[in-house]
Protein backbone atom coordinates (compact mmCIF):
# COMPACT_ATOMS: atom_id res chain seq x y z
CA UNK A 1 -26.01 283.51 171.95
CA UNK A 2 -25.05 279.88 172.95
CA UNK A 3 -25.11 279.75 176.24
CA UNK A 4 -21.96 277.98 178.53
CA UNK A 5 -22.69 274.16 179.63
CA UNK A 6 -22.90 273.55 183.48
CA UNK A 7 -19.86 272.36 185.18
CA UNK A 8 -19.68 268.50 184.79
CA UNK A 9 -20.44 266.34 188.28
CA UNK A 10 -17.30 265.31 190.24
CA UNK A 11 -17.70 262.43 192.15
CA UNK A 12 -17.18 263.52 195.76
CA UNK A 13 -14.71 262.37 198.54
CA UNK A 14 -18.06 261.57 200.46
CA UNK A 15 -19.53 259.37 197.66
CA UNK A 16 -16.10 257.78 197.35
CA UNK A 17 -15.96 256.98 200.76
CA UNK A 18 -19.16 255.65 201.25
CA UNK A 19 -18.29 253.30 198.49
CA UNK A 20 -15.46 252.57 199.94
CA UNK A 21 -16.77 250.98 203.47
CA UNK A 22 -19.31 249.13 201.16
CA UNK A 23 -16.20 247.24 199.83
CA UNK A 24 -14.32 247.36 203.05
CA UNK A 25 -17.38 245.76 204.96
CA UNK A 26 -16.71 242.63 202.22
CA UNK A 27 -13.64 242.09 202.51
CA UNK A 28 -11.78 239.56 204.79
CA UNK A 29 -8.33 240.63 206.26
CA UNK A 30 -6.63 238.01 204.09
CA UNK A 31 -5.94 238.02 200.60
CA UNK A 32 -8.70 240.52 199.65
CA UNK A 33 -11.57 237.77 199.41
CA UNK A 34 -14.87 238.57 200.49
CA UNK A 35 -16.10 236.66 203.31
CA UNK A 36 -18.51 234.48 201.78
CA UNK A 37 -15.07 232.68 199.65
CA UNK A 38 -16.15 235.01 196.38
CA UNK A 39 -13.22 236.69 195.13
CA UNK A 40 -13.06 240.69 195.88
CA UNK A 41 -12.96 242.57 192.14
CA UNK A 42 -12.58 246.49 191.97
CA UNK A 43 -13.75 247.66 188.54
CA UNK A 44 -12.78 251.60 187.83
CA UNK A 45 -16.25 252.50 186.34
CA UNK A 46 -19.39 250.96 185.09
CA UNK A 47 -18.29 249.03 181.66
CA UNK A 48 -15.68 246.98 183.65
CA UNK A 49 -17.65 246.31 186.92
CA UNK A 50 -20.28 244.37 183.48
CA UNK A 51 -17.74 242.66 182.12
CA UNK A 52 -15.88 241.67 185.76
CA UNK A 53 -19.74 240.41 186.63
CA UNK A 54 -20.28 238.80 184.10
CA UNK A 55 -17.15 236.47 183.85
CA UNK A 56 -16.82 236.34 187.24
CA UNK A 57 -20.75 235.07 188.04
CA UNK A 58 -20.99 234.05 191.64
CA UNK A 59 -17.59 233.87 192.37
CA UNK A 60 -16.74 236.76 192.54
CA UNK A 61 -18.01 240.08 194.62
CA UNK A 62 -17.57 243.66 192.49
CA UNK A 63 -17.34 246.70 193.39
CA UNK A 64 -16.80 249.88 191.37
CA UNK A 65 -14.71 253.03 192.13
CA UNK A 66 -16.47 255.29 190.33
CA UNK A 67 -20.02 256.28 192.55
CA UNK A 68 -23.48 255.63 190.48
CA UNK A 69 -24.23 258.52 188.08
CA UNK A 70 -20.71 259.96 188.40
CA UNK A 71 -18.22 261.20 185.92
CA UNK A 72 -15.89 258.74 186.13
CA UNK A 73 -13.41 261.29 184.43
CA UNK A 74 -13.02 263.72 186.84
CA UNK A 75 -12.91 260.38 190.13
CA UNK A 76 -11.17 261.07 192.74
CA UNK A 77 -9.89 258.55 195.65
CA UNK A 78 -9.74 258.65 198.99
CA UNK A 79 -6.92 256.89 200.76
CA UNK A 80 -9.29 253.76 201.53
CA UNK A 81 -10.37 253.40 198.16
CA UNK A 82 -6.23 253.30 196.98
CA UNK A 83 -5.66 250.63 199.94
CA UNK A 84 -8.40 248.82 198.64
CA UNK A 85 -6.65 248.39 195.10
CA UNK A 86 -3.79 246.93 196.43
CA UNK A 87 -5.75 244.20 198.80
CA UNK A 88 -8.32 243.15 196.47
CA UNK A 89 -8.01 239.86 194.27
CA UNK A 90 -8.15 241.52 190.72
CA UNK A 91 -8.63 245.40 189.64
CA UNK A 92 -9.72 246.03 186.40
CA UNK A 93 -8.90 249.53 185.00
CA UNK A 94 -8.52 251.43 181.97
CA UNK A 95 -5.32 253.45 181.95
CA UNK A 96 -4.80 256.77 180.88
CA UNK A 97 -8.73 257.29 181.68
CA UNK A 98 -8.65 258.38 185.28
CA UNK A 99 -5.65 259.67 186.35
CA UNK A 100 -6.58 258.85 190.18
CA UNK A 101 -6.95 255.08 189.11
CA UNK A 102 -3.84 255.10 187.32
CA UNK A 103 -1.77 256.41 190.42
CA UNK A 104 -3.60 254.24 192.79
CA UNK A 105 -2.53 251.08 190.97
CA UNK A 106 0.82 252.65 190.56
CA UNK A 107 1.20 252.41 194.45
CA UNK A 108 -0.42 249.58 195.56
CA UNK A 109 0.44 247.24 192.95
CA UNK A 110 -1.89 244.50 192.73
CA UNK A 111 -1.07 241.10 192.12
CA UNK A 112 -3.79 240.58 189.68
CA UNK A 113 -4.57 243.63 187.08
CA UNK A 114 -6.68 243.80 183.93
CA UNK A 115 -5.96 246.97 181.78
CA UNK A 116 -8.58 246.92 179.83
CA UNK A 117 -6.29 249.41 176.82
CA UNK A 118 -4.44 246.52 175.94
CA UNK A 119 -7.51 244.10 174.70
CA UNK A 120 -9.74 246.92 173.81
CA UNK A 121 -7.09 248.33 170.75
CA UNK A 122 -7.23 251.55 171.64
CA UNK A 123 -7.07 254.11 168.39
CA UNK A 124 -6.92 257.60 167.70
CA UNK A 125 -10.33 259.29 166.75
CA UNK A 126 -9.76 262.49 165.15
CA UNK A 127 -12.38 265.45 164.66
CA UNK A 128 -15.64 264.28 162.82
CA UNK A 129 -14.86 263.93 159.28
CA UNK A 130 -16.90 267.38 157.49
CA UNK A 131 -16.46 269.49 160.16
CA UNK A 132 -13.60 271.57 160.17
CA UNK A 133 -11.28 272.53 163.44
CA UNK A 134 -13.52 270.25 165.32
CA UNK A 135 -11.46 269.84 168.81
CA UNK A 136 -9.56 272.85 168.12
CA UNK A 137 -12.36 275.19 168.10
CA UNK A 138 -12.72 275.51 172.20
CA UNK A 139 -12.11 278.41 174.24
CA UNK A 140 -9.75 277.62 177.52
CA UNK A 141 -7.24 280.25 178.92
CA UNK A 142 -3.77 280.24 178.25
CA UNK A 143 -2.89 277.37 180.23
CA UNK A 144 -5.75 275.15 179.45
CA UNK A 145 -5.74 275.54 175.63
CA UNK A 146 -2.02 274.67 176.10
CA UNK A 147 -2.60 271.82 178.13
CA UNK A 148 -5.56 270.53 175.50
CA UNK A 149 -2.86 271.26 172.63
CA UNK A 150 -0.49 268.39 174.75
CA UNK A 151 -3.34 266.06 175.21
CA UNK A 152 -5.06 265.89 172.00
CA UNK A 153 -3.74 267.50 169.15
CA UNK A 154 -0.95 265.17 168.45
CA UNK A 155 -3.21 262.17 168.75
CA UNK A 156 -4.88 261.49 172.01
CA UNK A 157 -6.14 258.06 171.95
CA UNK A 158 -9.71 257.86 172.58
CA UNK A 159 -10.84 255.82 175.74
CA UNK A 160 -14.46 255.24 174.75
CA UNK A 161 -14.34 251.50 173.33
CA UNK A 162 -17.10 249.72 175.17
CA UNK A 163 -19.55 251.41 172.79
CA UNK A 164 -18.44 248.93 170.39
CA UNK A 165 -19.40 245.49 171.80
CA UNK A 166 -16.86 243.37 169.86
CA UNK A 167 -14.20 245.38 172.19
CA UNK A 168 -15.79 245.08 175.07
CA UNK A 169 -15.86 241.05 174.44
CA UNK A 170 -12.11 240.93 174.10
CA UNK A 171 -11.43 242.83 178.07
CA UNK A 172 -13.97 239.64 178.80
CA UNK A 173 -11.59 237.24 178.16
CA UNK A 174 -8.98 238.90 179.79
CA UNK A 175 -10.94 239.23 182.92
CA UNK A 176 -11.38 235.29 182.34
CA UNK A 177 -7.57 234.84 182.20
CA UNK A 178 -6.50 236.72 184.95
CA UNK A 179 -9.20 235.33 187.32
CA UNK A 180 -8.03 232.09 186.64
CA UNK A 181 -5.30 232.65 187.28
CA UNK A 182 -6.27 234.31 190.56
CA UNK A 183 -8.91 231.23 191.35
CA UNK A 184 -7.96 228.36 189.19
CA UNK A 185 -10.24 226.17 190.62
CA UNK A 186 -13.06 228.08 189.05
CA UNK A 187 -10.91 228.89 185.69
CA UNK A 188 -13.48 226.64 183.67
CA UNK A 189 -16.65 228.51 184.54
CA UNK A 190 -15.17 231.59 184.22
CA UNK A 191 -13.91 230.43 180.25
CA UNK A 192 -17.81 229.62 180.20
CA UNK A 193 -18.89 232.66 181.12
CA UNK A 194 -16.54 234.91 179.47
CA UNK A 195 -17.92 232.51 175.93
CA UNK A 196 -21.35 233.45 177.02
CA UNK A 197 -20.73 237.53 177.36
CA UNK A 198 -19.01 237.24 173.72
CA UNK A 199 -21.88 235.20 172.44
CA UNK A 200 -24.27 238.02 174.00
CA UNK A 201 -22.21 240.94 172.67
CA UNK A 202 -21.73 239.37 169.45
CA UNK A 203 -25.70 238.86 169.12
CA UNK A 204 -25.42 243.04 170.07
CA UNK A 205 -23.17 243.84 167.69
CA UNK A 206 -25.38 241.97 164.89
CA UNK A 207 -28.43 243.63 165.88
CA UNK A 208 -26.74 247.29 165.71
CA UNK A 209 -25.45 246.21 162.03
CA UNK A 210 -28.40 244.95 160.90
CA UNK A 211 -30.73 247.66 162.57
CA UNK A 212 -27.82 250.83 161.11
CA UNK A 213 -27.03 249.59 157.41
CA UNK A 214 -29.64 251.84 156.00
CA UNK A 215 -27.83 254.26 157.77
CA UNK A 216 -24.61 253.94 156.52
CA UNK A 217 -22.55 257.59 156.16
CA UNK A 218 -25.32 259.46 157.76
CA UNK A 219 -23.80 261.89 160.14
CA UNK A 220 -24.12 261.86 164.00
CA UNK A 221 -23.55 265.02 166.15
CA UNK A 222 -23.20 264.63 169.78
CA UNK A 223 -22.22 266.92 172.49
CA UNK A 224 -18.72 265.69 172.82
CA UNK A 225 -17.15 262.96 170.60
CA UNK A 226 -17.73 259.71 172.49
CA UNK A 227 -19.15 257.71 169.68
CA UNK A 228 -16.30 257.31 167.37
CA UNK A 229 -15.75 253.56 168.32
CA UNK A 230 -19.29 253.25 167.51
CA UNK A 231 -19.30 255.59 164.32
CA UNK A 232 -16.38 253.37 163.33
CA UNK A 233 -18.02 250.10 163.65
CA UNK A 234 -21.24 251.05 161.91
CA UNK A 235 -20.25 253.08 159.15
CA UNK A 236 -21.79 256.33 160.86
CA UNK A 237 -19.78 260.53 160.91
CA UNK A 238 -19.44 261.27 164.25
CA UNK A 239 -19.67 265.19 164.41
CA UNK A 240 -18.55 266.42 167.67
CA UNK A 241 -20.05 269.84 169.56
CA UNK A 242 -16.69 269.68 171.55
CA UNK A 243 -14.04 267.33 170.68
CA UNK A 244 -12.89 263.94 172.81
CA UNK A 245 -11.85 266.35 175.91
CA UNK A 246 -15.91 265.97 177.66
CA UNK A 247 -14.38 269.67 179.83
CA UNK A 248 -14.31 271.72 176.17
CA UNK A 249 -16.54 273.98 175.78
CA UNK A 250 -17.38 275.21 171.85
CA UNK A 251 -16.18 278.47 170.47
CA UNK A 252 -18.84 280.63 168.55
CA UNK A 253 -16.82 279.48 165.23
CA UNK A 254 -17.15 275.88 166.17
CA UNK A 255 -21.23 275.90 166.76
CA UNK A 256 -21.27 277.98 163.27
CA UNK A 257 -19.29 275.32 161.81
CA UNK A 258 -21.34 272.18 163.27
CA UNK A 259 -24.48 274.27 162.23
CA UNK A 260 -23.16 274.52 158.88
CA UNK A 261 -22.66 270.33 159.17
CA UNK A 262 -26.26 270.08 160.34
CA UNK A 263 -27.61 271.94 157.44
CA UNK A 264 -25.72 270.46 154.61
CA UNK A 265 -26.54 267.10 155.85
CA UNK A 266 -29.88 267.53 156.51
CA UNK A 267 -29.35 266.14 159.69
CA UNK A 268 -32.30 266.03 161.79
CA UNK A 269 -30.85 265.26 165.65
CA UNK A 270 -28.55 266.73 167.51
CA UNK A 271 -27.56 264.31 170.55
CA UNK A 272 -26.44 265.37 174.18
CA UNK A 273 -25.31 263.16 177.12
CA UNK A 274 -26.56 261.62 180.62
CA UNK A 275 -24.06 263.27 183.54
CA UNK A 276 -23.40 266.53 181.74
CA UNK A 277 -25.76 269.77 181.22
CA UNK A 278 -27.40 269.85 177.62
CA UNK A 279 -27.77 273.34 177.67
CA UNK A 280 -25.73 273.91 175.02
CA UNK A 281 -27.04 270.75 172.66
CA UNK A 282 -30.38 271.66 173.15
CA UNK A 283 -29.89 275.31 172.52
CA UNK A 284 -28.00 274.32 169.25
CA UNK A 285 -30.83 272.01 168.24
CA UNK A 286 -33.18 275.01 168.91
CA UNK A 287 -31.50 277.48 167.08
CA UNK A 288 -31.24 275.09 164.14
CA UNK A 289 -34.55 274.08 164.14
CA UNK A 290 -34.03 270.29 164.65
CA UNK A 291 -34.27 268.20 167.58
CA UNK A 292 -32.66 266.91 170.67
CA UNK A 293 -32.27 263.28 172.43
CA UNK A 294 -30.15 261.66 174.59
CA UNK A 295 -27.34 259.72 173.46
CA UNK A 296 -25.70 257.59 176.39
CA UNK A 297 -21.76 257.00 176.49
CA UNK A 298 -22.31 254.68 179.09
CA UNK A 299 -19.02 256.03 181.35
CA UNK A 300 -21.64 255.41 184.10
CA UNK A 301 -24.78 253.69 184.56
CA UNK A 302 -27.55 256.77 184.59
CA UNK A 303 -30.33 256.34 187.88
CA UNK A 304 -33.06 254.51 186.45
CA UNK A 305 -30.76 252.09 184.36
CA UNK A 306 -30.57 248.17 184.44
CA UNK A 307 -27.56 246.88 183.01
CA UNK A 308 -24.77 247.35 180.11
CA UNK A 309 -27.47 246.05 177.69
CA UNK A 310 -30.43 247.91 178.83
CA UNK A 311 -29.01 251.17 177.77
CA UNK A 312 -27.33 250.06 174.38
CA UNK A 313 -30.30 249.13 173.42
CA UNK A 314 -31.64 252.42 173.80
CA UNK A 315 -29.24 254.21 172.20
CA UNK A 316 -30.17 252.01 169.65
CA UNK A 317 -33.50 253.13 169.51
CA UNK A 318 -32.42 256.78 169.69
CA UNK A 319 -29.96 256.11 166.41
CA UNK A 320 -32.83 255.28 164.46
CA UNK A 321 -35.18 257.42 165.68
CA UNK A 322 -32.38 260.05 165.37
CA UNK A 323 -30.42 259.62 162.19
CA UNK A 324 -31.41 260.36 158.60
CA UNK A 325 -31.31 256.87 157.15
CA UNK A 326 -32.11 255.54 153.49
C-alpha cells in the first residue's frame, strides 16, 4: 500500500509579511529605489532573484516574494507585498506560475517588468516517454480531476526552464535590457554582467553535457515531472511519479505502471524533491528494491543552500550517481 504524500508547504501570510517590511525598510518613498541609490528589484522566486543579482551586481537591491524554503507555487501575497510590485524599479516574474504574482502585476502595473516566459521559450512537456497515462493516472474528486483535465491535458506548458542553464542565460539579458533601461547610466555594466552569467551558465551547461553523454536515453523518475527542460537538453526520459501538476497524487495504476518503467529499464534511482514529503518516492523505491535521492527543482533555494550553482551542481552529482549510464 503506497502511502499518500504530505500536504505541500504554503508559504504563509506571516512569512510573506515579514518579507515584505524587509523590502519596505529599503525602499525610499520615491521611485522605488533603495536608499543607498541601488535600484529596488522584486524577483517572484529564487531562479529570478539569481539572475536579477547577478546582472544587476551592486546596483541593484533584490528581494524575492516567495519566503526561503517555500513553495513558490502555492505563494500567496499580502496587500504590502502587491503595493510593493507596483513601486519597485523592475519585477521580474514568470507568468502563469503563481497566480498571486500574476494578479499582483496585473494591478499595480509596473513600469519596468521582466516576464521571464517570453526569453525562456516555454514548451509543452508531455508524460515521460515509456510510461503510459503518466499525468492522467491521479486521483482528485470530481472537481479537481476536472480542473487538472483544463490545465494539463490539452498542453499545459511547463514552467520549469531554469533547470536548463542556456534558458536561464537568455531571462539574463532581458533583466540587462530592462534595467537599462530603468538606470541607463549603469546599462554598460549591467551588458557586462549579464555576458558574465551567460559565460558562467554556458561553462554549466558544458559540464552537464560532458559529465551526462554516457548517459544518453537512460531514464529518470522523479516524484513529479520537473526535469523535462533538463531531460530535454541532455538526452535523458524523464518518468514522472505524478505528472507536471507538483498537487497530484499517483493512482495505484500509475505506481504499477512507473514500477513496470523501473524494472524494464533497469533503473536503479528513483528521485524525490526538497519542499515536498518523499513518502511516497521512497516507499516506491522500497517496494522496488532500488534506491532513493534527492533531486532539486530549484523553485526555491533549500536551508543549507548557497547559490543557483551550488545546487546544480549537486544534482549533478546525484544524476550520475543516480542514473544507469554506459
Amino acid at each position: 500500500m503506497i502511502p499518500s504524500p504530505a500536504p505541500r508547504r504554503r508559504a504563509s501570510v506571516g512569512a510573506a509579511v515579514l518579507a515584505t517590511s524587509l523590502v519596505v525598510a529599503g525602499c525610499s518613498t520615491g521611485a522605488g529605489a533603495a536608499d543607498d541609490g541601488r535600484l529596488q528589484v522584486l524577483a517572484s522566486f529564487y531562479p529570478l532573484q539569481y539572475v536579477a543579482e547577478q546582472v544587476g551586481g551592486p546596483h541593484v537591491a533584490v528581494s524575492n516574494l516567495t519566503p526561503p524554503a517555500a513553495e513558490p507555487h502555492d505563494l500567496e501575497l499580502a496587500p504590502a507585498q502587491v503595493r510593493e510590485i507596483g513601486d519597485a524599479d523592475l519585477v521580474v516574474y514568470l507568468s502563469g506560475f503563481q497566480p498571486a504574482v500574476d494578479e499582483g502585476v496585473e494591478q499595480r502595473a509596473p513600469e519596468h517588468v521582466v516576464d521571464a516566459a517570453g526569453a525562456a521559450h516555454l514548451e509543452e512537456h508531455p508524460n515521460g516517454a515509456g510510461a503510459p497515462g503518466g499525468q492522467d493516472d491521479v486521483e482528485h474528486d470530481e472537481h479537481e480531476h476536472a480542473e487538472h483535465e483544463d490545465d494539463h491535458d490539452h498542453g499545459a506548458l511547463d514552467p520549469h526552464f531554469w533547470l536548463d542553464p542556456t534558458r536561464l542565460a537568455a531571462v539574463g539579458d532581458e533583466v540587462a535590457a530592462e534595467l537599462s533601461t530603468a538606470d541607463p547610466d549603469h546599462a554598460d555594466e549591467y551588458a557586462a554582467n549579464a555576458a558574465e552569467l551567460t559565460s558562467s551558465l554556458d561553462d554549466l551547461d558544458a559540464e552537464y553535457a560532458d559529465t551526462l553523454a554516457p548517459c544518453a536515453g537512460a531514464t529518470l523518475v522523479t516524484s513529479h515531472e520537473a526535469f523535462g527542460y533538463l531531460a530535454e537538453r541532455y538526452d535523458l526520459d524523464q518518468v514522472g511519479i505524478a505528472g507536471i501538476d507538483p498537487e497530484a497524487e499517483p493512482s495505484p495504476a500509475r505506481l504499477r505502471e512507473v514500477g513496470e518503467v523501473v524494472r524494464d529499464a533497469g533503473v536503479t534511482t528513483l528521485y524525490f524533491e526538497t519542499l515536498t514529503s518523499p513518502k511516497v518516492t521512497q516507499t516506491l523505491a522500497d517496494d522496488l528494491g532500488v534506491d532513493a535521492q534527492v533531486l532539486d527543482p530549484i523553485e526555491s533555494l533549500a536551508d543549507g543552500a548557497t547559490d543557483y550553482r551550488e545546487v546544480m551542481q549537486s544534482n549533478l552529482d546525484a544524476l550520475t550517481s543516480g542514473l544507469v549510464c554506459g
